[in-house]
N, C-alpha and C. Protein backbone atom coordinates (compact mmCIF):
# COMPACT_ATOMS: atom_id res chain seq x y z
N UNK A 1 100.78 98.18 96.12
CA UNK A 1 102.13 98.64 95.89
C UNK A 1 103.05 97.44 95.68
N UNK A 2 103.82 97.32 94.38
CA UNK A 2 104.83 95.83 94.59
C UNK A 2 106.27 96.40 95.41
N UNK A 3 106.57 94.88 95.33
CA UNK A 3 107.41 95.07 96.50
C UNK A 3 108.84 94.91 95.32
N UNK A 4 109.76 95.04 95.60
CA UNK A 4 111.01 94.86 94.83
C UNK A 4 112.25 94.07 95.29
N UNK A 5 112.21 93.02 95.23
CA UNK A 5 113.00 91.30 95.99
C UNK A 5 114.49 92.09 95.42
N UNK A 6 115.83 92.35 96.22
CA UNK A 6 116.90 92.38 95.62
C UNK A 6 117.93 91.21 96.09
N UNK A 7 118.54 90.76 94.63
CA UNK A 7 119.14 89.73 94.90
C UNK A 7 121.06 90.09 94.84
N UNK A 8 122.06 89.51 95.26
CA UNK A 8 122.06 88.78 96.10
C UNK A 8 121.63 88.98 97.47
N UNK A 9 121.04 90.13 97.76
CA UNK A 9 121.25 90.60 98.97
C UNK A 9 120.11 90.11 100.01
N UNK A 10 119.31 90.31 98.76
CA UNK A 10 117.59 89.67 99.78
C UNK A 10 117.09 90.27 100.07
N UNK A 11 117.56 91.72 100.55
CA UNK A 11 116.50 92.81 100.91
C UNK A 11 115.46 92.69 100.24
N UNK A 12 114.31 93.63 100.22
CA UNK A 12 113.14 93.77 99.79
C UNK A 12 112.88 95.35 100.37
N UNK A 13 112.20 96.15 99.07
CA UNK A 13 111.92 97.31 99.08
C UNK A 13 110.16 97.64 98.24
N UNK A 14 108.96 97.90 99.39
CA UNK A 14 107.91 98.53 98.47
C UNK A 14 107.61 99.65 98.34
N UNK A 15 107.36 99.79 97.01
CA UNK A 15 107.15 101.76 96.44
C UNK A 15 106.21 101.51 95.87
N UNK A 16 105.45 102.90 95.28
CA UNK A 16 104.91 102.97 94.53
C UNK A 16 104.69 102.49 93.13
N UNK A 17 103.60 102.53 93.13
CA UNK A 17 103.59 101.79 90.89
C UNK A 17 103.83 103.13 90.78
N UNK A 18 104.58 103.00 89.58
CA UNK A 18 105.21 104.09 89.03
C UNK A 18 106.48 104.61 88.87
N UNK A 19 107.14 103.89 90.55
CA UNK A 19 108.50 104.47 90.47
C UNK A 19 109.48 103.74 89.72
N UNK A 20 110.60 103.81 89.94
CA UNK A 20 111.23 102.90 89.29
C UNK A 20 112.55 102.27 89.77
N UNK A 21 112.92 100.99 89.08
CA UNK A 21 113.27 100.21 90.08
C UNK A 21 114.55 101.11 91.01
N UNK A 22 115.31 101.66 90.27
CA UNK A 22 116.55 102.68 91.01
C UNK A 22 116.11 102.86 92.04
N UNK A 23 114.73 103.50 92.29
CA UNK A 23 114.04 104.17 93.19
C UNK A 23 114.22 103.16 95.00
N UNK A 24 113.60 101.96 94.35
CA UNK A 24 113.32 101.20 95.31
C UNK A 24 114.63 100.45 95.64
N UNK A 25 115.99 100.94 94.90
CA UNK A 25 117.07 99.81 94.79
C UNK A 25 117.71 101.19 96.01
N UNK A 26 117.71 102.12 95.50
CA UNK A 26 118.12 103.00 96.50
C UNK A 26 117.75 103.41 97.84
N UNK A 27 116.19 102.91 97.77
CA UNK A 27 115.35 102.93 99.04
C UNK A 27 115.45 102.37 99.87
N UNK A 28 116.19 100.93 99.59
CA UNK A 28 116.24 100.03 100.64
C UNK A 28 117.91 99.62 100.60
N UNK A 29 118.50 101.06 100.33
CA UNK A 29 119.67 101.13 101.27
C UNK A 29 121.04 100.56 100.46
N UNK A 30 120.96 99.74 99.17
CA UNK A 30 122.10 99.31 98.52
C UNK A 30 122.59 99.74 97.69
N UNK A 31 124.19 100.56 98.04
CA UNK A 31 124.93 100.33 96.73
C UNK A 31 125.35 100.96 95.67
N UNK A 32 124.54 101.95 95.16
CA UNK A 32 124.50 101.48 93.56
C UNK A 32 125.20 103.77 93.03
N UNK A 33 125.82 103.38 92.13
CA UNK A 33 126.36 104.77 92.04
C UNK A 33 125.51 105.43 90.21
N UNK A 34 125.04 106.49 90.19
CA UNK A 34 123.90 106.66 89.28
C UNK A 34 125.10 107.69 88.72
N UNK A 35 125.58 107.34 87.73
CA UNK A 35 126.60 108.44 87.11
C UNK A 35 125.61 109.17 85.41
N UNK A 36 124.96 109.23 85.04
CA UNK A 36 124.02 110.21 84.67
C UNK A 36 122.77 110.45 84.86
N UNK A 37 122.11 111.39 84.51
CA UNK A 37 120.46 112.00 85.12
C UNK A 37 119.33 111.05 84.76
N UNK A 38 119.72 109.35 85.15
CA UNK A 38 118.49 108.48 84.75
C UNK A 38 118.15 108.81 83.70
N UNK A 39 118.71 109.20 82.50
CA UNK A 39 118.45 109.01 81.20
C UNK A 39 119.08 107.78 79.88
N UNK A 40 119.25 106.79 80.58
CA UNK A 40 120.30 105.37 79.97
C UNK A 40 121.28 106.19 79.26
N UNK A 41 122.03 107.10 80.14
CA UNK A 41 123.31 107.36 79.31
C UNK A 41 124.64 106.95 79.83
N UNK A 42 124.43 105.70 80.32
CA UNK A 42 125.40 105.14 80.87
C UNK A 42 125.00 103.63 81.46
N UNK A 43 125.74 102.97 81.83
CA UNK A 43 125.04 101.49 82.09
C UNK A 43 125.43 101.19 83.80
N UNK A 44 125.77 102.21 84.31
CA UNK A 44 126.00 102.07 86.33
C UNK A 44 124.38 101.20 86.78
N UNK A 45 123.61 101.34 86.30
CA UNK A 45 122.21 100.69 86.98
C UNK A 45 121.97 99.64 86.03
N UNK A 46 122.42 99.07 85.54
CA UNK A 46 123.03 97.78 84.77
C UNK A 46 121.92 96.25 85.57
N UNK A 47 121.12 95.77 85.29
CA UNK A 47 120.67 94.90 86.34
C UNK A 47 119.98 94.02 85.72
N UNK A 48 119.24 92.39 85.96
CA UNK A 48 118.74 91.09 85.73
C UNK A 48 117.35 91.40 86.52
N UNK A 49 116.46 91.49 85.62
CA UNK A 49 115.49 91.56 86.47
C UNK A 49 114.42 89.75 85.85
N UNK A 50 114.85 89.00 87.02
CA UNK A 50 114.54 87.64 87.18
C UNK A 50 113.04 86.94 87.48
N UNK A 51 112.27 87.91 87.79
CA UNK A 51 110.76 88.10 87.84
C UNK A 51 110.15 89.01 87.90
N UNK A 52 109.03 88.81 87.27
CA UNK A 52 107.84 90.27 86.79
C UNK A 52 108.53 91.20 85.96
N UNK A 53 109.18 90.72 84.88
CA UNK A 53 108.97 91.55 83.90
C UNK A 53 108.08 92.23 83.15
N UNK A 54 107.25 91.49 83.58
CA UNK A 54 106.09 91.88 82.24
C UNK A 54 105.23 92.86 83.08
N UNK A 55 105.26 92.99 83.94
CA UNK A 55 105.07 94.08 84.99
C UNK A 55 105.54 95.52 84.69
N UNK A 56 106.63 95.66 84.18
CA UNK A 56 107.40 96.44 83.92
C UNK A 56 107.31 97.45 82.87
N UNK A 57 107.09 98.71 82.67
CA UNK A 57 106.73 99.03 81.07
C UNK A 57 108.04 99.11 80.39
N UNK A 58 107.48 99.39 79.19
CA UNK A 58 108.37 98.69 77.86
C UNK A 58 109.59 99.36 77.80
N UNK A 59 110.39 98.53 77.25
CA UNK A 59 111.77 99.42 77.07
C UNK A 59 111.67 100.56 76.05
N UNK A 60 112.21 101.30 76.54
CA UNK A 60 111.86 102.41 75.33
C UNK A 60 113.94 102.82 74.54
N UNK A 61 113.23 103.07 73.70
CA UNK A 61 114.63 103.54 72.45
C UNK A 61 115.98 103.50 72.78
N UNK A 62 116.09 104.67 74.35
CA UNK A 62 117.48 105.03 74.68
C UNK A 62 117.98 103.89 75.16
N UNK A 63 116.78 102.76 76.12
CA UNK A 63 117.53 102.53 76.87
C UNK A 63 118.14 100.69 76.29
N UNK A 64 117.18 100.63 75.02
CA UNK A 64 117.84 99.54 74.22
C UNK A 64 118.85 99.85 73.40
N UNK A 65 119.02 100.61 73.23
CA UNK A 65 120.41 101.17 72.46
C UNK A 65 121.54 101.00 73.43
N UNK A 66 121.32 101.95 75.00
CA UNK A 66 122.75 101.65 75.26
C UNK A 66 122.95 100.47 76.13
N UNK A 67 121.73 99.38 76.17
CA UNK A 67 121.95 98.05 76.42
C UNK A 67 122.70 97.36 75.53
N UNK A 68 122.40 97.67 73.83
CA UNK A 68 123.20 96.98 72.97
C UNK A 68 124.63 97.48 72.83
N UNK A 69 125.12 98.43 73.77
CA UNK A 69 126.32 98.96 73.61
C UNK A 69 127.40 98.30 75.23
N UNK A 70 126.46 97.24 75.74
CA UNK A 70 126.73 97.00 77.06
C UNK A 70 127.25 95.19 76.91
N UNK A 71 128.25 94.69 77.61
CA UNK A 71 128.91 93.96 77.23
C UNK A 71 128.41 93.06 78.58
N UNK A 72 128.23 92.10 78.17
CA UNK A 72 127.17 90.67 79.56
C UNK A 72 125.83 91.47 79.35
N UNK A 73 125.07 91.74 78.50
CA UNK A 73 123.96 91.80 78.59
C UNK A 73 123.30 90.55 77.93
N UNK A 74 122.03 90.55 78.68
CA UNK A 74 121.23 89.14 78.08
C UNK A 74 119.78 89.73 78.00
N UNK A 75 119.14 88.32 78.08
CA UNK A 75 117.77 88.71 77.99
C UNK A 75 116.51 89.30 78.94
N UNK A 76 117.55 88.97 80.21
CA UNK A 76 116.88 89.48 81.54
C UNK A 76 117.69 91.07 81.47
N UNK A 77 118.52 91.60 80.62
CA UNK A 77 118.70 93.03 81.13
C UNK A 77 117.98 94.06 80.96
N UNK A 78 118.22 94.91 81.91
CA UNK A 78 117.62 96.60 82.16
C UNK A 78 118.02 97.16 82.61
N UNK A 79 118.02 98.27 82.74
CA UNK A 79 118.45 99.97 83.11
C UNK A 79 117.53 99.94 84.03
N UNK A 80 118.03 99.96 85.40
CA UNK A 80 117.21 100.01 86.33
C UNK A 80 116.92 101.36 86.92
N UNK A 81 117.18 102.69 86.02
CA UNK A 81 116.47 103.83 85.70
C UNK A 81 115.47 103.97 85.07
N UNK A 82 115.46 103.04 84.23
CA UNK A 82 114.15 102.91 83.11
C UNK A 82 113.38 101.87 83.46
N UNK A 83 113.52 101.33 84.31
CA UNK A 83 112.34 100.49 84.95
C UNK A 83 111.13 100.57 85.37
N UNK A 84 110.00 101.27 84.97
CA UNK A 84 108.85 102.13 85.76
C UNK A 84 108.03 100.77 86.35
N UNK A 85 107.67 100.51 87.88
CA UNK A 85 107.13 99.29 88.10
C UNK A 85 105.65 99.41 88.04
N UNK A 86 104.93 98.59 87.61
CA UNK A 86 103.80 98.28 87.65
C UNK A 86 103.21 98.02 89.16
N UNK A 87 101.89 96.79 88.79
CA UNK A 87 101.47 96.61 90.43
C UNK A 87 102.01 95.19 90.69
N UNK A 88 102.84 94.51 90.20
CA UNK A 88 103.48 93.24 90.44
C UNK A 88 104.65 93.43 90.94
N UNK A 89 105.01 92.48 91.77
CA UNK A 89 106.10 92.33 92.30
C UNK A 89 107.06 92.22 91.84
N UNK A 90 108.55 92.62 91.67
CA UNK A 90 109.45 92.54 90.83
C UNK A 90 110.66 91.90 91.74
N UNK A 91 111.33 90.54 91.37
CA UNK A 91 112.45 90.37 91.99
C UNK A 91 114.21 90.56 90.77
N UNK A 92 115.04 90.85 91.07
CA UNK A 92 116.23 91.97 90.28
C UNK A 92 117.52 91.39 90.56
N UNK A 93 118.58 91.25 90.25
CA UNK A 93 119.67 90.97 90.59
C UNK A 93 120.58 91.92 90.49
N UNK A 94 121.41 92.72 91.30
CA UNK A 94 122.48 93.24 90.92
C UNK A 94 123.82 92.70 90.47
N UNK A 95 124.53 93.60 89.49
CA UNK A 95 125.78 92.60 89.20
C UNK A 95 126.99 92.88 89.18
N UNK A 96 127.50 92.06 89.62
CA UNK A 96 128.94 92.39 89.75
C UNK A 96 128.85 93.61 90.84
N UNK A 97 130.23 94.51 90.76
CA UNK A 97 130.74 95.13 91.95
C UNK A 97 129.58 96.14 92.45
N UNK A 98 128.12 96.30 91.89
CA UNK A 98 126.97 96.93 92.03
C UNK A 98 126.48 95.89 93.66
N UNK A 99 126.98 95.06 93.53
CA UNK A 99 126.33 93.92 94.97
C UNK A 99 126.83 94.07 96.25
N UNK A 100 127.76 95.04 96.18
CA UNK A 100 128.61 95.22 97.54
C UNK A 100 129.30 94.31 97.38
């Protein structure tokens, strides 16, 4: 099962492969306000995921679209609804007022 490193905070949350990162960002207690049905129709789970990407399955359609509609996005971003984790460890950054 990987574990999911959240930064700034440090916590650490392990779930299942499969779930996704929201899952484990919510599991271990921080933060974060999900204003549509985990379908990237909105950018509230907005996040840097700083290791084990490649862990991660692929971005799919919706959720690069409304990344390119998202303003401070880079190359570490994701929809941390659309994150499905693999069996590697993933460490994530939340940003901005998402950090407490």
């Amino acid at each position: 099962m990987p574990t999911v490193t959240i930064k700034p905070s440090g916590k650490t949350q392990t779930v299942e492969s499969g779930a996704s990162i929201l899952d484990a960002i919510l599991a271990a207690g921080e933060p974060m306000e999900v204003k549509c049905d985990r379908d990237a129709k909105c950018e509230s789970c907005h996040i840097f995921v700083l290791e084990g990407r490649k862990s991660l399955a692929k971005m799919g359609r919706p959720e690069s679209e409304k990344l390119d509609s998202i303003i401070g996005v880079g190359s570490k971003s994701r929809l941390a609804c659309q994150c499905i984790l693999g069996t590697e460890d993933v460490t994530i950054e939340l940003l901005g007022a998402l950090s407490g």
